[in-house]
PDB file of N, CA and C in Angstrom:
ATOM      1  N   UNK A   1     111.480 114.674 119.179  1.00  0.00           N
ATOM      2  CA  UNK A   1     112.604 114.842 118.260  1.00  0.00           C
ATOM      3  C   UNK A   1     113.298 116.160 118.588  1.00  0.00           C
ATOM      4  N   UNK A   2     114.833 115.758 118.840  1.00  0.00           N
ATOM      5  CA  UNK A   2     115.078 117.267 118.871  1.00  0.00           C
ATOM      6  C   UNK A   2     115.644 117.796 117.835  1.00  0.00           C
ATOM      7  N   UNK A   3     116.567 119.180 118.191  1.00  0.00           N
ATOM      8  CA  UNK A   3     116.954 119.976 116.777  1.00  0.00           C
ATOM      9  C   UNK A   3     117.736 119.254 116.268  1.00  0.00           C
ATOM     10  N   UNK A   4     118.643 118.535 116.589  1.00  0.00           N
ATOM     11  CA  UNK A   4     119.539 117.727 115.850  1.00  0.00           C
ATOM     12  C   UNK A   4     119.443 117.015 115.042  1.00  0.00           C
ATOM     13  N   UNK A   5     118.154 116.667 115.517  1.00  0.00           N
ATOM     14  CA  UNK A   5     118.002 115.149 114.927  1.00  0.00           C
ATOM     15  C   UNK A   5     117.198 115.560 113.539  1.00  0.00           C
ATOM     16  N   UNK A   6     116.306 116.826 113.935  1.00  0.00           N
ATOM     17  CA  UNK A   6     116.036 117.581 112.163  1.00  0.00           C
ATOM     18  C   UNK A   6     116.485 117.293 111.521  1.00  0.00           C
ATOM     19  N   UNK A   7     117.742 118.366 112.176  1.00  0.00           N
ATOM     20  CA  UNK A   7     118.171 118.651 110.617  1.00  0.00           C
ATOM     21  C   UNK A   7     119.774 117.333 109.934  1.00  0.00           C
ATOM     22  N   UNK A   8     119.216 116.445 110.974  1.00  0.00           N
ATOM     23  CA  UNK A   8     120.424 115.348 110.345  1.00  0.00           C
ATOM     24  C   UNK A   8     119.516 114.144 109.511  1.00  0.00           C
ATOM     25  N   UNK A   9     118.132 114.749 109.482  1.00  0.00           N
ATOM     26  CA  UNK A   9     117.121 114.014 108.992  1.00  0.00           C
ATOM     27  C   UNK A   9     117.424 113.641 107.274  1.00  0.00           C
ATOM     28  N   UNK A  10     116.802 112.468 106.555  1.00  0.00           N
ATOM     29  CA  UNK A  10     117.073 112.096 105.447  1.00  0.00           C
ATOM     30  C   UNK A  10     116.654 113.411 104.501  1.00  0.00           C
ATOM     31  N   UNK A  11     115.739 114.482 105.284  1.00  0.00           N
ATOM     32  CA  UNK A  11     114.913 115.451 104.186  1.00  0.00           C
ATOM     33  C   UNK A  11     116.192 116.334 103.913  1.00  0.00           C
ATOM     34  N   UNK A  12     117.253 116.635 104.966  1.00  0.00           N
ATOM     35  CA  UNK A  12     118.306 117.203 104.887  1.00  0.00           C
ATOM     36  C   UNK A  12     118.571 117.341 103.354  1.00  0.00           C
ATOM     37  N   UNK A  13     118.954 116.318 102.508  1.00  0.00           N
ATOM     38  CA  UNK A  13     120.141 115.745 101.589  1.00  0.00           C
ATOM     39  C   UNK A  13     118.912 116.374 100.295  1.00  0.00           C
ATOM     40  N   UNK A  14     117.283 116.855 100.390  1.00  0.00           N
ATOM     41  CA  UNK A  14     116.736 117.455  99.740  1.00  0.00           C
ATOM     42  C   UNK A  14     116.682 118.878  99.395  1.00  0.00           C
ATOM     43  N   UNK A  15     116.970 119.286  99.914  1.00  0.00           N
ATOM     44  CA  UNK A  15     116.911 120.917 100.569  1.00  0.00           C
ATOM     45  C   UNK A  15     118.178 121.512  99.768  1.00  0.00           C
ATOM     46  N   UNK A  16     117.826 122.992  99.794  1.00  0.00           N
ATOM     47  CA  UNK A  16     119.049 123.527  98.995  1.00  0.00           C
ATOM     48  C   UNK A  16     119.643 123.845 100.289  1.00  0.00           C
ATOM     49  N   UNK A  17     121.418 124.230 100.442  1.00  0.00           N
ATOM     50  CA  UNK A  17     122.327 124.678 101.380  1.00  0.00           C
ATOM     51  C   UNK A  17     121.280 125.823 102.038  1.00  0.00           C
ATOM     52  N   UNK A  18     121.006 127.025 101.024  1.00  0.00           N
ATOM     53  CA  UNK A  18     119.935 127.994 102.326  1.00  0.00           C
ATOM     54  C   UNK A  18     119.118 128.024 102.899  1.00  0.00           C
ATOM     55  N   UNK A  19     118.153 127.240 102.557  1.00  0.00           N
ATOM     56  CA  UNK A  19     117.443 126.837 103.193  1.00  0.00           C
ATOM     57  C   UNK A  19     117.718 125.974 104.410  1.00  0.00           C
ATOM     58  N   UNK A  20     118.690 125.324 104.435  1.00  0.00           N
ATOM     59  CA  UNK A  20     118.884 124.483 105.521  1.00  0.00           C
ATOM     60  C   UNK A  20     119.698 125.429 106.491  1.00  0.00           C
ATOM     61  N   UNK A  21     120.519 126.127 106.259  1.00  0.00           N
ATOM     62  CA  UNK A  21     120.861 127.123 107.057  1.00  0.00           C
ATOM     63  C   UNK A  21     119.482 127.974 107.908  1.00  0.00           C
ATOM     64  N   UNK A  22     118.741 128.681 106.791  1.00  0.00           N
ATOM     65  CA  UNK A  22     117.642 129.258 107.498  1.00  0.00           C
ATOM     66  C   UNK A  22     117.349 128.711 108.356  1.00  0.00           C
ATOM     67  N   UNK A  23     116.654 127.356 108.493  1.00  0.00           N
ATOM     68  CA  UNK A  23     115.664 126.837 108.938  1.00  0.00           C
ATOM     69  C   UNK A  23     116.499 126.172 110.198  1.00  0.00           C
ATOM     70  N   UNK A  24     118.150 126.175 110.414  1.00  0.00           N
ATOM     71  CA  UNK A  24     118.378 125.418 111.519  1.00  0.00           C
ATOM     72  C   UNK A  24     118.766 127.110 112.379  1.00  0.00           C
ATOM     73  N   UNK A  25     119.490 127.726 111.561  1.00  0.00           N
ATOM     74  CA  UNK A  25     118.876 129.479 112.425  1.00  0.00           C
ATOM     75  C   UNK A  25     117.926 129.984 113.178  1.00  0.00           C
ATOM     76  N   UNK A  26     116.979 129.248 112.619  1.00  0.00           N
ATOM     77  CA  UNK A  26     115.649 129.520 113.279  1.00  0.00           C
ATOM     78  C   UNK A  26     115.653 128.581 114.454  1.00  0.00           C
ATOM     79  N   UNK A  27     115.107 127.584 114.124  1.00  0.00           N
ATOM     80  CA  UNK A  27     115.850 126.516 115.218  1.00  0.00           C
ATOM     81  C   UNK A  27     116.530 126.832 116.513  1.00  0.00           C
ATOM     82  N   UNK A  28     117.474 126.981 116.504  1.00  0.00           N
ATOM     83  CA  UNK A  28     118.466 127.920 117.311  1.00  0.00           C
ATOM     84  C   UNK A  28     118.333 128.832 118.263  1.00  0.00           C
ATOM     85  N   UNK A  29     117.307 129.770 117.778  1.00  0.00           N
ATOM     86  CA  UNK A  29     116.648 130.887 118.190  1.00  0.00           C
ATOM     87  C   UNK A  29     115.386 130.778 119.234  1.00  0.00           C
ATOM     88  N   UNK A  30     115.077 129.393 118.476  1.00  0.00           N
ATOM     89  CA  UNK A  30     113.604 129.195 119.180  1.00  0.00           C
ATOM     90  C   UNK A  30     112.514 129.705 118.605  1.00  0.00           C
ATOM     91  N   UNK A  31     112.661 130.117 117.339  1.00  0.00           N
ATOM     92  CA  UNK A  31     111.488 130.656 116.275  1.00  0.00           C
ATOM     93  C   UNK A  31     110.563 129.416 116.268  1.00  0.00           C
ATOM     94  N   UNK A  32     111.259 128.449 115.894  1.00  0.00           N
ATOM     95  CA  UNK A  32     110.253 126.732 115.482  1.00  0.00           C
ATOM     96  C   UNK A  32     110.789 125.882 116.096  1.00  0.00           C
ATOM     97  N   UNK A  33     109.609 125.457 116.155  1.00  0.00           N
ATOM     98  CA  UNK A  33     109.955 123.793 116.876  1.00  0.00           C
ATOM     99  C   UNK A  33     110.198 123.023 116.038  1.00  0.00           C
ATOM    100  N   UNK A  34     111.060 121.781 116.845  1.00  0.00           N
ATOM    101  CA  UNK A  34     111.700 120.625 115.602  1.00  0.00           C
ATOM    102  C   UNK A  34     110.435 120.387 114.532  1.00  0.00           C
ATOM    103  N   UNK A  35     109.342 120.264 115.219  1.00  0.00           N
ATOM    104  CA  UNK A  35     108.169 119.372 114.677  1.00  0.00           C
ATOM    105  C   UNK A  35     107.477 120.765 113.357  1.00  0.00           C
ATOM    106  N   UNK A  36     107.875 121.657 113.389  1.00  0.00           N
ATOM    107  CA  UNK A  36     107.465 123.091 112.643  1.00  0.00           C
ATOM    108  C   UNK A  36     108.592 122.848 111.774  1.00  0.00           C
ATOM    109  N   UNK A  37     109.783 122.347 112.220  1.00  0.00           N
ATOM    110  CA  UNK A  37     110.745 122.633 111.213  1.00  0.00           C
ATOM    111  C   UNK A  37     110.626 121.311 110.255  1.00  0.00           C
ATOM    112  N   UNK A  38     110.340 120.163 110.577  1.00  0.00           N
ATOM    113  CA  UNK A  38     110.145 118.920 109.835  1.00  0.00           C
ATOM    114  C   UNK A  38     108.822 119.593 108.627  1.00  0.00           C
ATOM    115  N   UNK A  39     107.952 119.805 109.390  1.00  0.00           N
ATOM    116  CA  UNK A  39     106.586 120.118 107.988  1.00  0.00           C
ATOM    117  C   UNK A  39     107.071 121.275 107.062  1.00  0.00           C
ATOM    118  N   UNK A  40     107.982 122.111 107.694  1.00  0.00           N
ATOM    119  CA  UNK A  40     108.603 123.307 106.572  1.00  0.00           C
ATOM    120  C   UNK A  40     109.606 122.744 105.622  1.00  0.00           C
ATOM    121  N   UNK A  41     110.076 121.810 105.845  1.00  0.00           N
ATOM    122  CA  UNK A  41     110.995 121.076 105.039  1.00  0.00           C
ATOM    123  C   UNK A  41     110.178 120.397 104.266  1.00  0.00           C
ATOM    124  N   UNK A  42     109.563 119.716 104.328  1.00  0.00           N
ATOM    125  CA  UNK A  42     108.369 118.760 103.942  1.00  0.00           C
ATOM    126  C   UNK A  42     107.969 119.177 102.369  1.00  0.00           C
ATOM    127  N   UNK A  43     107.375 120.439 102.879  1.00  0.00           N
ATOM    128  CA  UNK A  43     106.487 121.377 101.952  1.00  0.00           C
ATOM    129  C   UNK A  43     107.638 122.043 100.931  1.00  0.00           C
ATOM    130  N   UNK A  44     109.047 122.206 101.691  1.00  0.00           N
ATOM    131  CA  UNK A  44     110.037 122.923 100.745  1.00  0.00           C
ATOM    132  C   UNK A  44     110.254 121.555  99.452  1.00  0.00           C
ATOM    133  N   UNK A  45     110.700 120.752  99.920  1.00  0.00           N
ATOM    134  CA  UNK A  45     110.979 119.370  99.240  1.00  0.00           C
ATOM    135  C   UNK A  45     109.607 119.041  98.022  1.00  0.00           C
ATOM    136  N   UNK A  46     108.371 119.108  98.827  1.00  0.00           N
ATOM    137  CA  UNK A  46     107.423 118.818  98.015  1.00  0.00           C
ATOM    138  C   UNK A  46     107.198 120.413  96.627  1.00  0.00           C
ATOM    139  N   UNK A  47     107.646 121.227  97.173  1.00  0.00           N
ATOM    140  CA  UNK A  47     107.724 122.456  96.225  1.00  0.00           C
ATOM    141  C   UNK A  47     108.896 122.236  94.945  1.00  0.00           C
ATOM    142  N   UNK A  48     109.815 121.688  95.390  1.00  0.00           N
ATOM    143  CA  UNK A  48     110.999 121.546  94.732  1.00  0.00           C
ATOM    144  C   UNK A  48     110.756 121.015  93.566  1.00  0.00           C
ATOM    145  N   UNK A  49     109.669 119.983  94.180  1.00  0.00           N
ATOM    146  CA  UNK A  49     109.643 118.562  93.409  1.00  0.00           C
ATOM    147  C   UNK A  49     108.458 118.208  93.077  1.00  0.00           C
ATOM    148  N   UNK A  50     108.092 119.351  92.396  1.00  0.00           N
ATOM    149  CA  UNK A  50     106.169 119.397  92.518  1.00  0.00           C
ATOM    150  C   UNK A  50     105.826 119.008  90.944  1.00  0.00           C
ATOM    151  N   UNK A  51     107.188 118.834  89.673  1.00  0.00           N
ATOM    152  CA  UNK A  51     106.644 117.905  88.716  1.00  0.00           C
ATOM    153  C   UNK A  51     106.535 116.319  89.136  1.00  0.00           C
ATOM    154  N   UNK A  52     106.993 115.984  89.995  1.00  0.00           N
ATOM    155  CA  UNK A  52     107.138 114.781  89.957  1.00  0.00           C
ATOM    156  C   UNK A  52     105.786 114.226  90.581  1.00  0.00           C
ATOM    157  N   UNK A  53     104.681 113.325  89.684  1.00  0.00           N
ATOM    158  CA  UNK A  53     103.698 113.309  90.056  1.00  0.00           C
ATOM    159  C   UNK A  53     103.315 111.976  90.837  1.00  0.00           C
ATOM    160  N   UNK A  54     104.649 111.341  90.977  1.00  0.00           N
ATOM    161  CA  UNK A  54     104.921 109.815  91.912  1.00  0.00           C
ATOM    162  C   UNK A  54     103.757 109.918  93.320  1.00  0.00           C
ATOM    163  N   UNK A  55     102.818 109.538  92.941  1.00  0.00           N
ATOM    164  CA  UNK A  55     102.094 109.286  94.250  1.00  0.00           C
ATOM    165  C   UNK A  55     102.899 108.725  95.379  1.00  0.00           C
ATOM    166  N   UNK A  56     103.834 107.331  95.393  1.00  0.00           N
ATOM    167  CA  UNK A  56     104.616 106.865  96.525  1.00  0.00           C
ATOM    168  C   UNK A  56     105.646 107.957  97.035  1.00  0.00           C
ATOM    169  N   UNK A  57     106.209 108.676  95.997  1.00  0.00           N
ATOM    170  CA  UNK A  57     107.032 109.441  96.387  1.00  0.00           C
ATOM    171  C   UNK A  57     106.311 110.720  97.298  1.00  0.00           C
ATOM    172  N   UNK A  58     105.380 111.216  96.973  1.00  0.00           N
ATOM    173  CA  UNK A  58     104.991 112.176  97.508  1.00  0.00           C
ATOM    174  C   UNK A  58     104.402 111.718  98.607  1.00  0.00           C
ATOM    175  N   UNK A  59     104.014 110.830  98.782  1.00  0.00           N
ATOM    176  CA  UNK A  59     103.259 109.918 100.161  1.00  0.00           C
ATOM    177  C   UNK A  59     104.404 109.823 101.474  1.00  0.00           C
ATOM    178  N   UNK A  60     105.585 109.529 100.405  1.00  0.00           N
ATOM    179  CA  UNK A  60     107.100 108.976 101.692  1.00  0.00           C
ATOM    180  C   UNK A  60     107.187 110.089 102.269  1.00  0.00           C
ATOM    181  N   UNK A  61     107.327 111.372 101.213  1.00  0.00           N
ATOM    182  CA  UNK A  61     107.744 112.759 101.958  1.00  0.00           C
ATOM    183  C   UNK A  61     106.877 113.604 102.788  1.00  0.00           C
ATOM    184  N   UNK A  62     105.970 113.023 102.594  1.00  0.00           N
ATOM    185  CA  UNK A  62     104.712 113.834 103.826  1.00  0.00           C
ATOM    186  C   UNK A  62     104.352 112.894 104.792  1.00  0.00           C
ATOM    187  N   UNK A  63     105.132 111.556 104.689  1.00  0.00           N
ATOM    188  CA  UNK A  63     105.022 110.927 106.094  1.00  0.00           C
ATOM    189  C   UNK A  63     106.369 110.117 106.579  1.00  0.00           C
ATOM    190  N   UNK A  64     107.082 111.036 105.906  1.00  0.00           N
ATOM    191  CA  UNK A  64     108.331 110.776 106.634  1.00  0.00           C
ATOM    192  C   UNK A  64     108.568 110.907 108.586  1.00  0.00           C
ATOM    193  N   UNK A  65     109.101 110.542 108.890  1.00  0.00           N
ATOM    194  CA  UNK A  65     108.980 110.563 110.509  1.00  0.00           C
ATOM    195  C   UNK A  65     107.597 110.269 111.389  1.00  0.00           C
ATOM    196  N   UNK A  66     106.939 109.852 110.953  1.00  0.00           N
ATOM    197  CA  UNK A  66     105.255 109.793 111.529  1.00  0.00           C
ATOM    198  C   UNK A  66     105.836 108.317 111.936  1.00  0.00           C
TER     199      UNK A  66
END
């Protein structure tokens, strides 16, 4: 997967605007790899959304792209 394809990923449309900036900055740089930047999103999304105690839901977002 490359960088593009990250951050044009469905987790995109979860994420606040700075974070998605950060994280494609980094990107960019060569700080993280696509595959570093997918699980940091992951975990941001699952933080966001950490009342929501939807087992399916939380299942989709930690195996999204697998």
């Amino acid at each position: 997967m490359n960088k593009d394809n990250v951050m044009r990923s469905g987790l995109r449309s979860l994420l606040e605007v700075r974070n998605i900036i950060f994280l494609k900055k980094k990107l960019e740089m060569g700080e993280i790899t696509p595959d570093q930047c997918k699980e940091v999103m992951k975990r941001l999304i699952l933080k966001k959304y950490e009342r929501i105690k939807n087992r399916s839901f939380r299942a989709s977002i930690l195996g999204f792209g697998r």
